[in-house]
C-alpha atoms as a PDB file:
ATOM      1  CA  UNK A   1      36.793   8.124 -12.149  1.00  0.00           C
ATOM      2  CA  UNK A   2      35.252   5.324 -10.416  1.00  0.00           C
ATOM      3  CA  UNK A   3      36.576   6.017  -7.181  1.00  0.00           C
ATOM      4  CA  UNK A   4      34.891   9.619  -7.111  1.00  0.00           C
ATOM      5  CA  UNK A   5      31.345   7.778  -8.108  1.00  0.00           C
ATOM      6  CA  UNK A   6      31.335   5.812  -5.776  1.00  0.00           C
ATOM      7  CA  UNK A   7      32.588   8.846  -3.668  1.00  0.00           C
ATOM      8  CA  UNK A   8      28.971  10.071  -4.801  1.00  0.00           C
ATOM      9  CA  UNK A   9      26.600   7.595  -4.682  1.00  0.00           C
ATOM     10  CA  UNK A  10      28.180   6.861  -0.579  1.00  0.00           C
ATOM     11  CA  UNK A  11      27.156  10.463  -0.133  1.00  0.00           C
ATOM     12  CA  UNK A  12      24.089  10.206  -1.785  1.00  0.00           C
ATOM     13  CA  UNK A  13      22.743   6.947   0.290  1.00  0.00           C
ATOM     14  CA  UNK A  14      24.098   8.742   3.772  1.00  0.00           C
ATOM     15  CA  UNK A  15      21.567  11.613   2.794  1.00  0.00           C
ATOM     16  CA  UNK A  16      18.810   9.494   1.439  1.00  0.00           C
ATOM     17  CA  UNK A  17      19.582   7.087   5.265  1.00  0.00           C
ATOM     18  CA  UNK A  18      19.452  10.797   7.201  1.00  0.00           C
ATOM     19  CA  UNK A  19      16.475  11.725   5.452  1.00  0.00           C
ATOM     20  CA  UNK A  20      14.481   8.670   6.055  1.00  0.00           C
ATOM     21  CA  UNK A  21      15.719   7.738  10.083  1.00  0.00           C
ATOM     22  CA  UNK A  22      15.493  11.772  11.470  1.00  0.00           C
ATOM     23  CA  UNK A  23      11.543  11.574  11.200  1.00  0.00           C
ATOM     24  CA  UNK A  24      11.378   7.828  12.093  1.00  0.00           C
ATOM     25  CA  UNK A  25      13.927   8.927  15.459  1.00  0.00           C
ATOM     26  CA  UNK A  26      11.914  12.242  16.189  1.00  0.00           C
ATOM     27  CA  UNK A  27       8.676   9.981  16.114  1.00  0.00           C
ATOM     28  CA  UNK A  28      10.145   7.537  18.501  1.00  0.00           C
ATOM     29  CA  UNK A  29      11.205   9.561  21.056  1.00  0.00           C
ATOM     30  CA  UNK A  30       8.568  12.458  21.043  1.00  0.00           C
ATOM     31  CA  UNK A  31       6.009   8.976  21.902  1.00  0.00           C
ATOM     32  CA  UNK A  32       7.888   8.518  24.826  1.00  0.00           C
ATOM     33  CA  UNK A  33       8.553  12.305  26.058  1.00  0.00           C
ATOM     34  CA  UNK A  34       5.909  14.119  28.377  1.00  0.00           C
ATOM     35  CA  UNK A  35       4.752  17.427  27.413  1.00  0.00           C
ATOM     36  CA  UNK A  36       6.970  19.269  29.991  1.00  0.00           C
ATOM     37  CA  UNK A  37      10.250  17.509  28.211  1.00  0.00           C
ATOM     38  CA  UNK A  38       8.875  18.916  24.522  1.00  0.00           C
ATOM     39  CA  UNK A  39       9.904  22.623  25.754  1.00  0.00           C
ATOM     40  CA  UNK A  40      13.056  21.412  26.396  1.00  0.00           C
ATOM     41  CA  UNK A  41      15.506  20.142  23.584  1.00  0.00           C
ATOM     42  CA  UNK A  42      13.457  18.526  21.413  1.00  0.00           C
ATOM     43  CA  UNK A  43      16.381  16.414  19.765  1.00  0.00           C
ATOM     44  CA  UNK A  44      17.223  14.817  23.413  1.00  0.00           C
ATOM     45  CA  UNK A  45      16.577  11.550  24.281  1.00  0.00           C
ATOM     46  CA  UNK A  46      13.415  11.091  26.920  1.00  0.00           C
ATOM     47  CA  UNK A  47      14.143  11.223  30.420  1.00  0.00           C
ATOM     48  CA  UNK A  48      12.024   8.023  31.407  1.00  0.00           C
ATOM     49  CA  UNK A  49      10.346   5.982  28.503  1.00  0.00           C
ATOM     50  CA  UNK A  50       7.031   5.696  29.629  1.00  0.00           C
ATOM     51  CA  UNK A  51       3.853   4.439  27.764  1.00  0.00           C
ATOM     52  CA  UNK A  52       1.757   6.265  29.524  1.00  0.00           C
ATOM     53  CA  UNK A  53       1.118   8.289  25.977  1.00  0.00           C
ATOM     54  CA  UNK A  54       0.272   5.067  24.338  1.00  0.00           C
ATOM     55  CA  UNK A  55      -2.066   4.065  26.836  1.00  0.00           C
ATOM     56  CA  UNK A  56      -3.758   7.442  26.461  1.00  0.00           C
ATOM     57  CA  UNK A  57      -3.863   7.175  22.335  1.00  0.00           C
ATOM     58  CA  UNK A  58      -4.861   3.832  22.590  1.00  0.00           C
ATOM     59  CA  UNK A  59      -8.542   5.006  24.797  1.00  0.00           C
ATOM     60  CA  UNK A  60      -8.907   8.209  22.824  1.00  0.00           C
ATOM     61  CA  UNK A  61      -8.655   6.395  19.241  1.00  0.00           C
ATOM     62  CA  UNK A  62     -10.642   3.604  20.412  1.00  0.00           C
ATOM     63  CA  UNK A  63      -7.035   2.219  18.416  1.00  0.00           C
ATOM     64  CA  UNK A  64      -8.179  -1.539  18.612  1.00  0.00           C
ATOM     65  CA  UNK A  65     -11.435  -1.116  16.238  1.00  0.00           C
ATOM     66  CA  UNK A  66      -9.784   1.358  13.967  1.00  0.00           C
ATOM     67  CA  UNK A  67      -6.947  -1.804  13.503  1.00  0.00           C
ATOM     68  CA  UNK A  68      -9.765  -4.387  13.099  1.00  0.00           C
ATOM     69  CA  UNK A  69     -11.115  -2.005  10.170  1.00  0.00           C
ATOM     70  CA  UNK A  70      -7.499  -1.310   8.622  1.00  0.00           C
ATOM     71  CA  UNK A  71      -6.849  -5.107   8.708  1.00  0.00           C
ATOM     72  CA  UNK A  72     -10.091  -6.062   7.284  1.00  0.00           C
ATOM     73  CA  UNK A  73      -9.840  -3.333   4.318  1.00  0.00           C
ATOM     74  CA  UNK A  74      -5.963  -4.276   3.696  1.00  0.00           C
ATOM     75  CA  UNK A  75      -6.947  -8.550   3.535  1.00  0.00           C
ATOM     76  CA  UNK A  76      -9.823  -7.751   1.560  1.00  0.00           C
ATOM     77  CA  UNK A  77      -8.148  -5.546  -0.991  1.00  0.00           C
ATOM     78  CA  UNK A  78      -5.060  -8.086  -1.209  1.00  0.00           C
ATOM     79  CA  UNK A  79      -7.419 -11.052  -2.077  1.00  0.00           C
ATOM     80  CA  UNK A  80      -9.578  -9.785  -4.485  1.00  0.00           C
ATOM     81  CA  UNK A  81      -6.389  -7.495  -6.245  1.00  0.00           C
ATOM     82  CA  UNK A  82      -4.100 -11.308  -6.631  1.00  0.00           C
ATOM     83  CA  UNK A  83      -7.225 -12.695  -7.859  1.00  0.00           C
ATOM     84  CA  UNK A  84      -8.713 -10.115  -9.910  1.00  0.00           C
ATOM     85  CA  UNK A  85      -5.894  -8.655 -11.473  1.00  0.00           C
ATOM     86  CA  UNK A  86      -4.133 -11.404 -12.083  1.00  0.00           C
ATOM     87  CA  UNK A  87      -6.826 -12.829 -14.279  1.00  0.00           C
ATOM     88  CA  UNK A  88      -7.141  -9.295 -16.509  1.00  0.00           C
ATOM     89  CA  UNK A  89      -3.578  -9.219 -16.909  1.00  0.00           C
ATOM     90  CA  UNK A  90      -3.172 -12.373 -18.178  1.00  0.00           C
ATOM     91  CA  UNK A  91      -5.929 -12.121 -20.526  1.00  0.00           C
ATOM     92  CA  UNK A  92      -4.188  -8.887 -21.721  1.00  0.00           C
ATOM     93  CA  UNK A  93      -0.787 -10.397 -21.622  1.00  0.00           C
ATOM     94  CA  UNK A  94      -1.662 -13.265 -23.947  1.00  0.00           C
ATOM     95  CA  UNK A  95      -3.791 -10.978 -26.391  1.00  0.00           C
ATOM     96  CA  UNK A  96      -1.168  -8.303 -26.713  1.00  0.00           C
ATOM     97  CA  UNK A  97      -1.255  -8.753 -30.661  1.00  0.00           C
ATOM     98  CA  UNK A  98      -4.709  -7.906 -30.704  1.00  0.00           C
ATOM     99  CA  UNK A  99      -5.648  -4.164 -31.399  1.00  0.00           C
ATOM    100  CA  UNK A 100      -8.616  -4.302 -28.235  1.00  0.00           C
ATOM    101  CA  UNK A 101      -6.175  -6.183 -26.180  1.00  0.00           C
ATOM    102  CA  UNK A 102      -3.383  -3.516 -26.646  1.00  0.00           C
ATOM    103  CA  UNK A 103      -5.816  -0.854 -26.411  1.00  0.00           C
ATOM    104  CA  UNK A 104      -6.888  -1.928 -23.267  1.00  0.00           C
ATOM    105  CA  UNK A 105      -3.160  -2.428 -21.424  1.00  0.00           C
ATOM    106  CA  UNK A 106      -2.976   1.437 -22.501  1.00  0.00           C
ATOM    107  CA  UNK A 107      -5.721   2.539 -21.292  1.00  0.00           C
ATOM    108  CA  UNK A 108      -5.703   0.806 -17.634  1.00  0.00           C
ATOM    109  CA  UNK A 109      -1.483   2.171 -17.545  1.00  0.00           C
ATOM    110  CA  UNK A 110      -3.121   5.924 -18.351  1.00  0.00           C
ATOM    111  CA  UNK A 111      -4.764   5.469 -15.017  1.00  0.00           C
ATOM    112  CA  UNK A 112      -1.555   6.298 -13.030  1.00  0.00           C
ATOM    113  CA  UNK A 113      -1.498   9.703 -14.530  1.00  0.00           C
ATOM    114  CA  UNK A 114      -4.482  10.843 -13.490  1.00  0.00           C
ATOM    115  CA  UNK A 115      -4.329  12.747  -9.505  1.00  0.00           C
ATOM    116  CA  UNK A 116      -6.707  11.412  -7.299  1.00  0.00           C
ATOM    117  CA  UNK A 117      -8.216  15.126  -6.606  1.00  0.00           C
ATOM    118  CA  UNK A 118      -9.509  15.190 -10.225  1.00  0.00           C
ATOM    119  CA  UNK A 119     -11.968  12.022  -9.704  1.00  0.00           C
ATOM    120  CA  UNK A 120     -12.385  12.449  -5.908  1.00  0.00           C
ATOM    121  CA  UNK A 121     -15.969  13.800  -6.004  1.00  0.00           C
ATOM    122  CA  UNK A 122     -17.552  11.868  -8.842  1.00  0.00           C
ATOM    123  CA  UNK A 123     -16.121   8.691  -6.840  1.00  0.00           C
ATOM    124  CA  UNK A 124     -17.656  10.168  -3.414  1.00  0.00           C
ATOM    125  CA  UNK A 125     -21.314  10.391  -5.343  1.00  0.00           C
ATOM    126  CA  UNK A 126     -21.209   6.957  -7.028  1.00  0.00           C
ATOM    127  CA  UNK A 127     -20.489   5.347  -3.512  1.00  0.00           C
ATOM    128  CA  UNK A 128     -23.126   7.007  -1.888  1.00  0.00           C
ATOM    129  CA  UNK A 129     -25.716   6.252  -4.595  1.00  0.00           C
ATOM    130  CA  UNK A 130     -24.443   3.045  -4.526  1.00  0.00           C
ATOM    131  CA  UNK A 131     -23.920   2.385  -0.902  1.00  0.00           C
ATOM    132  CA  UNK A 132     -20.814   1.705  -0.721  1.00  0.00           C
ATOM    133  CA  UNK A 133     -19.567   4.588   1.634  1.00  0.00           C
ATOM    134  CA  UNK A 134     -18.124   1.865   4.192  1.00  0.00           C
ATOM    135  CA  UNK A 135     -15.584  -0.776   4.503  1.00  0.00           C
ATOM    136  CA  UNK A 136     -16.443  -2.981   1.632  1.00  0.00           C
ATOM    137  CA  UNK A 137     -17.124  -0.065  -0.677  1.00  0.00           C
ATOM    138  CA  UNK A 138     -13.812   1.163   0.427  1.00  0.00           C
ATOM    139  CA  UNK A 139     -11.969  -2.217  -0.369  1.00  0.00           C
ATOM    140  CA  UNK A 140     -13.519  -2.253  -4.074  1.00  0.00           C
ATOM    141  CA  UNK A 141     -12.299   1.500  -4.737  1.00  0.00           C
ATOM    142  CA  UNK A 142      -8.952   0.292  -3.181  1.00  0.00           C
ATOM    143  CA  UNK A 143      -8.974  -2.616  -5.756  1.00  0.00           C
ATOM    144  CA  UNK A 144      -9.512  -0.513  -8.943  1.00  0.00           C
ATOM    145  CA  UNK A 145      -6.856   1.801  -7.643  1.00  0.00           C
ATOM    146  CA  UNK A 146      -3.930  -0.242  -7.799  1.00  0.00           C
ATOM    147  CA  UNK A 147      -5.537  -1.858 -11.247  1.00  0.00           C
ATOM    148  CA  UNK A 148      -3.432   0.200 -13.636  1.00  0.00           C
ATOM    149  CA  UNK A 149       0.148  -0.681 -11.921  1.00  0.00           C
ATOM    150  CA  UNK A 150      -0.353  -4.203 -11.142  1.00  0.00           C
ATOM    151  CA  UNK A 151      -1.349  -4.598 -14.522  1.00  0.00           C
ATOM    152  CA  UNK A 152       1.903  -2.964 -15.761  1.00  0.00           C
ATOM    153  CA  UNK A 153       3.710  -5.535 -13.326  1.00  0.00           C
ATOM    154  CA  UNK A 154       1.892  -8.541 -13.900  1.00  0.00           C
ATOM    155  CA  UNK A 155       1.493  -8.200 -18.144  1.00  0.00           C
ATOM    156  CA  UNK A 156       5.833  -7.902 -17.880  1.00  0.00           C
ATOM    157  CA  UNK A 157       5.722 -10.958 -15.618  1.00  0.00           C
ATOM    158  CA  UNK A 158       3.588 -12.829 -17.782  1.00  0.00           C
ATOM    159  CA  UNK A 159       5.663 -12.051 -21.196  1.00  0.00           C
ATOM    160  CA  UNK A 160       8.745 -13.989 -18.955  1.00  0.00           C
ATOM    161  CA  UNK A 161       6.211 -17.396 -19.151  1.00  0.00           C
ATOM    162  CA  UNK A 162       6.578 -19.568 -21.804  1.00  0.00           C
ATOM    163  CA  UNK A 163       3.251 -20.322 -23.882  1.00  0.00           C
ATOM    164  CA  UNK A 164       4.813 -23.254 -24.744  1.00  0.00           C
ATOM    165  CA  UNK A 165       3.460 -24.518 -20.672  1.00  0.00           C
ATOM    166  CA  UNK A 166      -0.179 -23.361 -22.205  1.00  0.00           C
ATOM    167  CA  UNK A 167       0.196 -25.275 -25.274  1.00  0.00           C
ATOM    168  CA  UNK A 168       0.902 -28.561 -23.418  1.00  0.00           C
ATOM    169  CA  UNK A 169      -1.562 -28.097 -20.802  1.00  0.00           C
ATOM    170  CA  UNK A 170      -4.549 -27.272 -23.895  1.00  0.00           C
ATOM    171  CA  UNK A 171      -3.150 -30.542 -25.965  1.00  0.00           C
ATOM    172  CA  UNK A 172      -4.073 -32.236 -22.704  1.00  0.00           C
ATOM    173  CA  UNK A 173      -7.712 -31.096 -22.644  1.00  0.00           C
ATOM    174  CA  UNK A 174      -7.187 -28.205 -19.967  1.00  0.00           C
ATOM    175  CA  UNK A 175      -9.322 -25.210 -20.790  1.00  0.00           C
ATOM    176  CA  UNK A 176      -8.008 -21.667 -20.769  1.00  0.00           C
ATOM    177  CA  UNK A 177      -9.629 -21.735 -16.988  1.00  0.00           C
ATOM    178  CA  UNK A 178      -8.094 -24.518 -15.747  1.00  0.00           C
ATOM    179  CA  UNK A 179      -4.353 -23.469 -17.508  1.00  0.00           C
ATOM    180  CA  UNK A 180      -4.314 -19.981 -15.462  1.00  0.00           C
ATOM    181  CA  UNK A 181      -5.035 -21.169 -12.355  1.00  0.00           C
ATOM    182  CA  UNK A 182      -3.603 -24.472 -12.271  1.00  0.00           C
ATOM    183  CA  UNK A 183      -0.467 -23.528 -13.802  1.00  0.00           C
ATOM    184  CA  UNK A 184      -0.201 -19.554 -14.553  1.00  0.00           C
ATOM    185  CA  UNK A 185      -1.091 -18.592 -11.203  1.00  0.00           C
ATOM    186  CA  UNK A 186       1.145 -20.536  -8.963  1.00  0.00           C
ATOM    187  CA  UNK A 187       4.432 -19.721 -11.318  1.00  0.00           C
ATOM    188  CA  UNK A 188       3.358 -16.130 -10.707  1.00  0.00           C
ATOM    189  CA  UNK A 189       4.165 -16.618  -6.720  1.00  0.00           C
ATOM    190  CA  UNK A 190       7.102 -13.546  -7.284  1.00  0.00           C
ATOM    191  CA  UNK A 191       5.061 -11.261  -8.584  1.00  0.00           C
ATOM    192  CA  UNK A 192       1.834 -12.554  -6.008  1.00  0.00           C
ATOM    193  CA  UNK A 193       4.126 -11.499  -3.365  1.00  0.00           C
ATOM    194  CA  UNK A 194       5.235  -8.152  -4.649  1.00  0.00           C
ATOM    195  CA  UNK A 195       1.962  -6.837  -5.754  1.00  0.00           C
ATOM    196  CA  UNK A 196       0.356  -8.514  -2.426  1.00  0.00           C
ATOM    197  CA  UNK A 197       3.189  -6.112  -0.269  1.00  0.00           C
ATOM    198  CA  UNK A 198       3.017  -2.831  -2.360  1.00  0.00           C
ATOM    199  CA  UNK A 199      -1.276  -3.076  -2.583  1.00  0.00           C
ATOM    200  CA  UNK A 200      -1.481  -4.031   1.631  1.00  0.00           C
ATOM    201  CA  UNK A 201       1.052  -0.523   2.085  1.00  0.00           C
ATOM    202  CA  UNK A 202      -1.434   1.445   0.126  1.00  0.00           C
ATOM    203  CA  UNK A 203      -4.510   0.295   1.650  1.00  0.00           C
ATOM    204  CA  UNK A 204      -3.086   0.461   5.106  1.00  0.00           C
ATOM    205  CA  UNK A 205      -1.450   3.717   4.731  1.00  0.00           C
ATOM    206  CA  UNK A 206      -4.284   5.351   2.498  1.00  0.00           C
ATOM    207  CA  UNK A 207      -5.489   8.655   4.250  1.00  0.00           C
ATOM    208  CA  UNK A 208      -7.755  10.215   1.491  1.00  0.00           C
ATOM    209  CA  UNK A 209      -9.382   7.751  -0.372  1.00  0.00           C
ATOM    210  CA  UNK A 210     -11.225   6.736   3.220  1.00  0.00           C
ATOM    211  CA  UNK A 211     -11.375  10.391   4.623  1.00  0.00           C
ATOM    212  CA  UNK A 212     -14.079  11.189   1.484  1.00  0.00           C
ATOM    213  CA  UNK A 213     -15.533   7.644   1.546  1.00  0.00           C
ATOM    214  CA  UNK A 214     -16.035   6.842   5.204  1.00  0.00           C
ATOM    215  CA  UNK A 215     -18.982   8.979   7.288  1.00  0.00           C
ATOM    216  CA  UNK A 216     -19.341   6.651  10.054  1.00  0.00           C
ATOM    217  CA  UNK A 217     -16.799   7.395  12.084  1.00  0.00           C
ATOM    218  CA  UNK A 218     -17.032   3.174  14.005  1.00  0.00           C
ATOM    219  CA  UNK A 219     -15.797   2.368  10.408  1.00  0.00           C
ATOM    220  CA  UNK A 220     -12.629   4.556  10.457  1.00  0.00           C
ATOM    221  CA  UNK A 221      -9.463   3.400  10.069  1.00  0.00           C
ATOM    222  CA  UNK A 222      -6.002   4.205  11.550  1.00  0.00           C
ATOM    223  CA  UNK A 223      -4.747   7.008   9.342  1.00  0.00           C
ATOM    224  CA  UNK A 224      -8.453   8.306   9.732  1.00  0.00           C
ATOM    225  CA  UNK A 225      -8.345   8.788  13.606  1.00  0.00           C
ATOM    226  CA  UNK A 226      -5.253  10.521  14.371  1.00  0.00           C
ATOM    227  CA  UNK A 227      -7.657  13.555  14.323  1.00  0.00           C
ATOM    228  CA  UNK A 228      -8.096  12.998  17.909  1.00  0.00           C
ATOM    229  CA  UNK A 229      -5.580  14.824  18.515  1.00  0.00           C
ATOM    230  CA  UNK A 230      -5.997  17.355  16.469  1.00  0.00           C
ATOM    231  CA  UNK A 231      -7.672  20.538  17.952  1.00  0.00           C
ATOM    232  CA  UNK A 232      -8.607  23.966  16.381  1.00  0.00           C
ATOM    233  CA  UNK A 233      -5.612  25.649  17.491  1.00  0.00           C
ATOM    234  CA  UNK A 234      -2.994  23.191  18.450  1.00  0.00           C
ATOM    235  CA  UNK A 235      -1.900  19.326  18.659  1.00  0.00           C
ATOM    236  CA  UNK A 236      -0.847  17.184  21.431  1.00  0.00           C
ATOM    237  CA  UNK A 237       2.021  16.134  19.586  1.00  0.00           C
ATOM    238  CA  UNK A 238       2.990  13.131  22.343  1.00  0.00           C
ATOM    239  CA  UNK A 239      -0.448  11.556  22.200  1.00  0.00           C
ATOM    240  CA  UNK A 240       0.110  11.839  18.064  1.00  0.00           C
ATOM    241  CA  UNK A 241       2.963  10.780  17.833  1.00  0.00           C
ATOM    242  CA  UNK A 242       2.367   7.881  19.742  1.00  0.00           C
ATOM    243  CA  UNK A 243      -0.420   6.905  17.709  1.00  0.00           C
ATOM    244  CA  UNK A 244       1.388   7.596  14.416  1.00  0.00           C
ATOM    245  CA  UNK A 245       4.217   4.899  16.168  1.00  0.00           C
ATOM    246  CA  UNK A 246       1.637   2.493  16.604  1.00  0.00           C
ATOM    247  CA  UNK A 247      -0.346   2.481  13.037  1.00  0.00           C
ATOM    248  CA  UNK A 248       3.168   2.308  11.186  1.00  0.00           C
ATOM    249  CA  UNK A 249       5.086  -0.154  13.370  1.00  0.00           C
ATOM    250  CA  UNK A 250       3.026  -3.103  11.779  1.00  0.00           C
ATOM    251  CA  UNK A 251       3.649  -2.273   7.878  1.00  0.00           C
ATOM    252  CA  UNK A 252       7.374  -1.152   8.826  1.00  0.00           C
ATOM    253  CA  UNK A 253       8.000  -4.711  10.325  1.00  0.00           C
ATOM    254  CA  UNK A 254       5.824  -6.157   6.856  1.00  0.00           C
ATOM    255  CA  UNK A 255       8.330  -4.040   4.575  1.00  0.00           C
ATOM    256  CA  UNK A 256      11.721  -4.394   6.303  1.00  0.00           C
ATOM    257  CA  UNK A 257      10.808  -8.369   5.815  1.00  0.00           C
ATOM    258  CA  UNK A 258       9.589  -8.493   2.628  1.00  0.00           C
ATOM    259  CA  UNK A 259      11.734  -5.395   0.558  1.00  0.00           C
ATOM    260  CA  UNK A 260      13.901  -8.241  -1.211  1.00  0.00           C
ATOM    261  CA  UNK A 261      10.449  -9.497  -3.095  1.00  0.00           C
ATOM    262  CA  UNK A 262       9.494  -5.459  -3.281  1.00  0.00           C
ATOM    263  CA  UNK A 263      12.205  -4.824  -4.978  1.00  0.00           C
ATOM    264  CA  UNK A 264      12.955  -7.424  -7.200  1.00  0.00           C
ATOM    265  CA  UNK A 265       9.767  -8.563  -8.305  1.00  0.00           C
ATOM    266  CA  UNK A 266       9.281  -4.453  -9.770  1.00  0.00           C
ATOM    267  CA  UNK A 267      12.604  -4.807 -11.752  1.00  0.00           C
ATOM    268  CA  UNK A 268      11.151  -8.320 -13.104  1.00  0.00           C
ATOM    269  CA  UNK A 269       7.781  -7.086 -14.025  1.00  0.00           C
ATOM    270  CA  UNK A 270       8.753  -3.727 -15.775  1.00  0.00           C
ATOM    271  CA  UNK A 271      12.033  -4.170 -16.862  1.00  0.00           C
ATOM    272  CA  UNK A 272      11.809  -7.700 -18.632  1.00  0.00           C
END
């Protein structure tokens, strides 16, 4: 019997592997094919691996501002989300017994059931009356995105923290201030790191959060202009692919590094 599971799950992770490296393997070489080698087989290996097509994408994205605005949305999102939502979980966390308190941690998880689509254009007017259709505006909607799940995270993190730690620090004249930050927040490094990964993949990767935000197209980012290459009746597929290669390549290296905290620090946050 456990001989033919593990007969299954083998089969199941050689699927799942396919599945995930065909697309990632198409993308590769397509980047390096010219157009005259797409009519031929398009599973075939280029010819000569030029970068000629990244040199192209690279001048018709203006690709080095559109990075400078994804990195300065991801790092601003990341710092304010650890700091921000860090603090409101823990004041949740340590309030659970409280009706308001629990009301609350239900109310921010309900969040995550709600599709994007459904609050799109009330978000779109706010920012606009607000003026916040541009990078900054689009770093605070980024951070009261990810509130509901990093809350989830963080409050089952937190409930693995002995209050005994804040009962010794208060004895000792720290204020509820000085305990989170001086010793909550550093034993929370784990979950830091996990929520700090997962929030910079969303930001980076986001496509329509700053597609209805962002009108000034210096301020788009990298999923924004890979409509370069999009025409009204077809799409240079080795310019776009090349581009695609190039806005991925930095959050693939950031995730095949950093899966182990990923992974683990979900289990510890929603399974403990």
């Amino acid at each position: 019997m456990m001989g033919k599971t593990n007969w299954k799950v083998t089969t199941l992770l050689i699927l799942g592997s396919i599945f995930i490296f065909f697309p990632l393997y198409l993308t590769i070489t397509i980047a390096f094919k010219t157009p005259e080698e797409m009519s031929g087989n398009l599973l075939a290996l280029p010819q000569s691996w030029s970068f000629d097509n990244f040199a192209t994408a690279i001048e018709m994205t203006n690709f080095f501002r559109a990075l400078g605005n994804s990195l300065t949305v991801t790092v601003i999102t990341v710092v304010l989300v650890l700091l921000t939502h860090s603090l409101v979980a823990y004041a949740i966390a340590r309030n659970m017994h409280k009706k308001f308190y629990k009301f609350l941690y239900f109310y921010f998880i309900s969040a995550m059931f709600i599709p994007f689509p459904i609050i799109m254009l009330p978000i779109v007017k706010q920012t606009s009356i607000l003026g916040l259709d541009n990078l900054l505006g689009l770093a605070f909607l980024n951070v009261v995105m990810q509130l509901a799940f990093n809350v989830f995270v963080y409050v089952g993190f937190l409930k693995t923290i002995p209050t005994q730690l804040e009962e010794a620090a208060t004895i000792d004249g720290a204020s509820t201030w000085q305990t989170f930050w001086r010793i909550i927040f550093p034993l929370m490094k784990p979950m830091h790191a996990t929520v700090a990964i997962l929030t910079a993949l969303f930001a980076w990767n986001d496509f329509m959060l700053p597609l209805v935000i962002l009108s000034d197209t210096s301020q788009h980012t990298l999923p924004l202009v890979q409509y370069a290459f999009q025409g009204q009746f077809s799409t240079d597929y080795n310019l776009a692919f090349a581009s695609y290669l190039m806005a991925m390549l930095p959050m693939i290296i950031v995730y095949i590094f950093a899966q182990k905290w990923i992974i683990g620090g979900v289990m510890r946050g929603s399974l403990k």
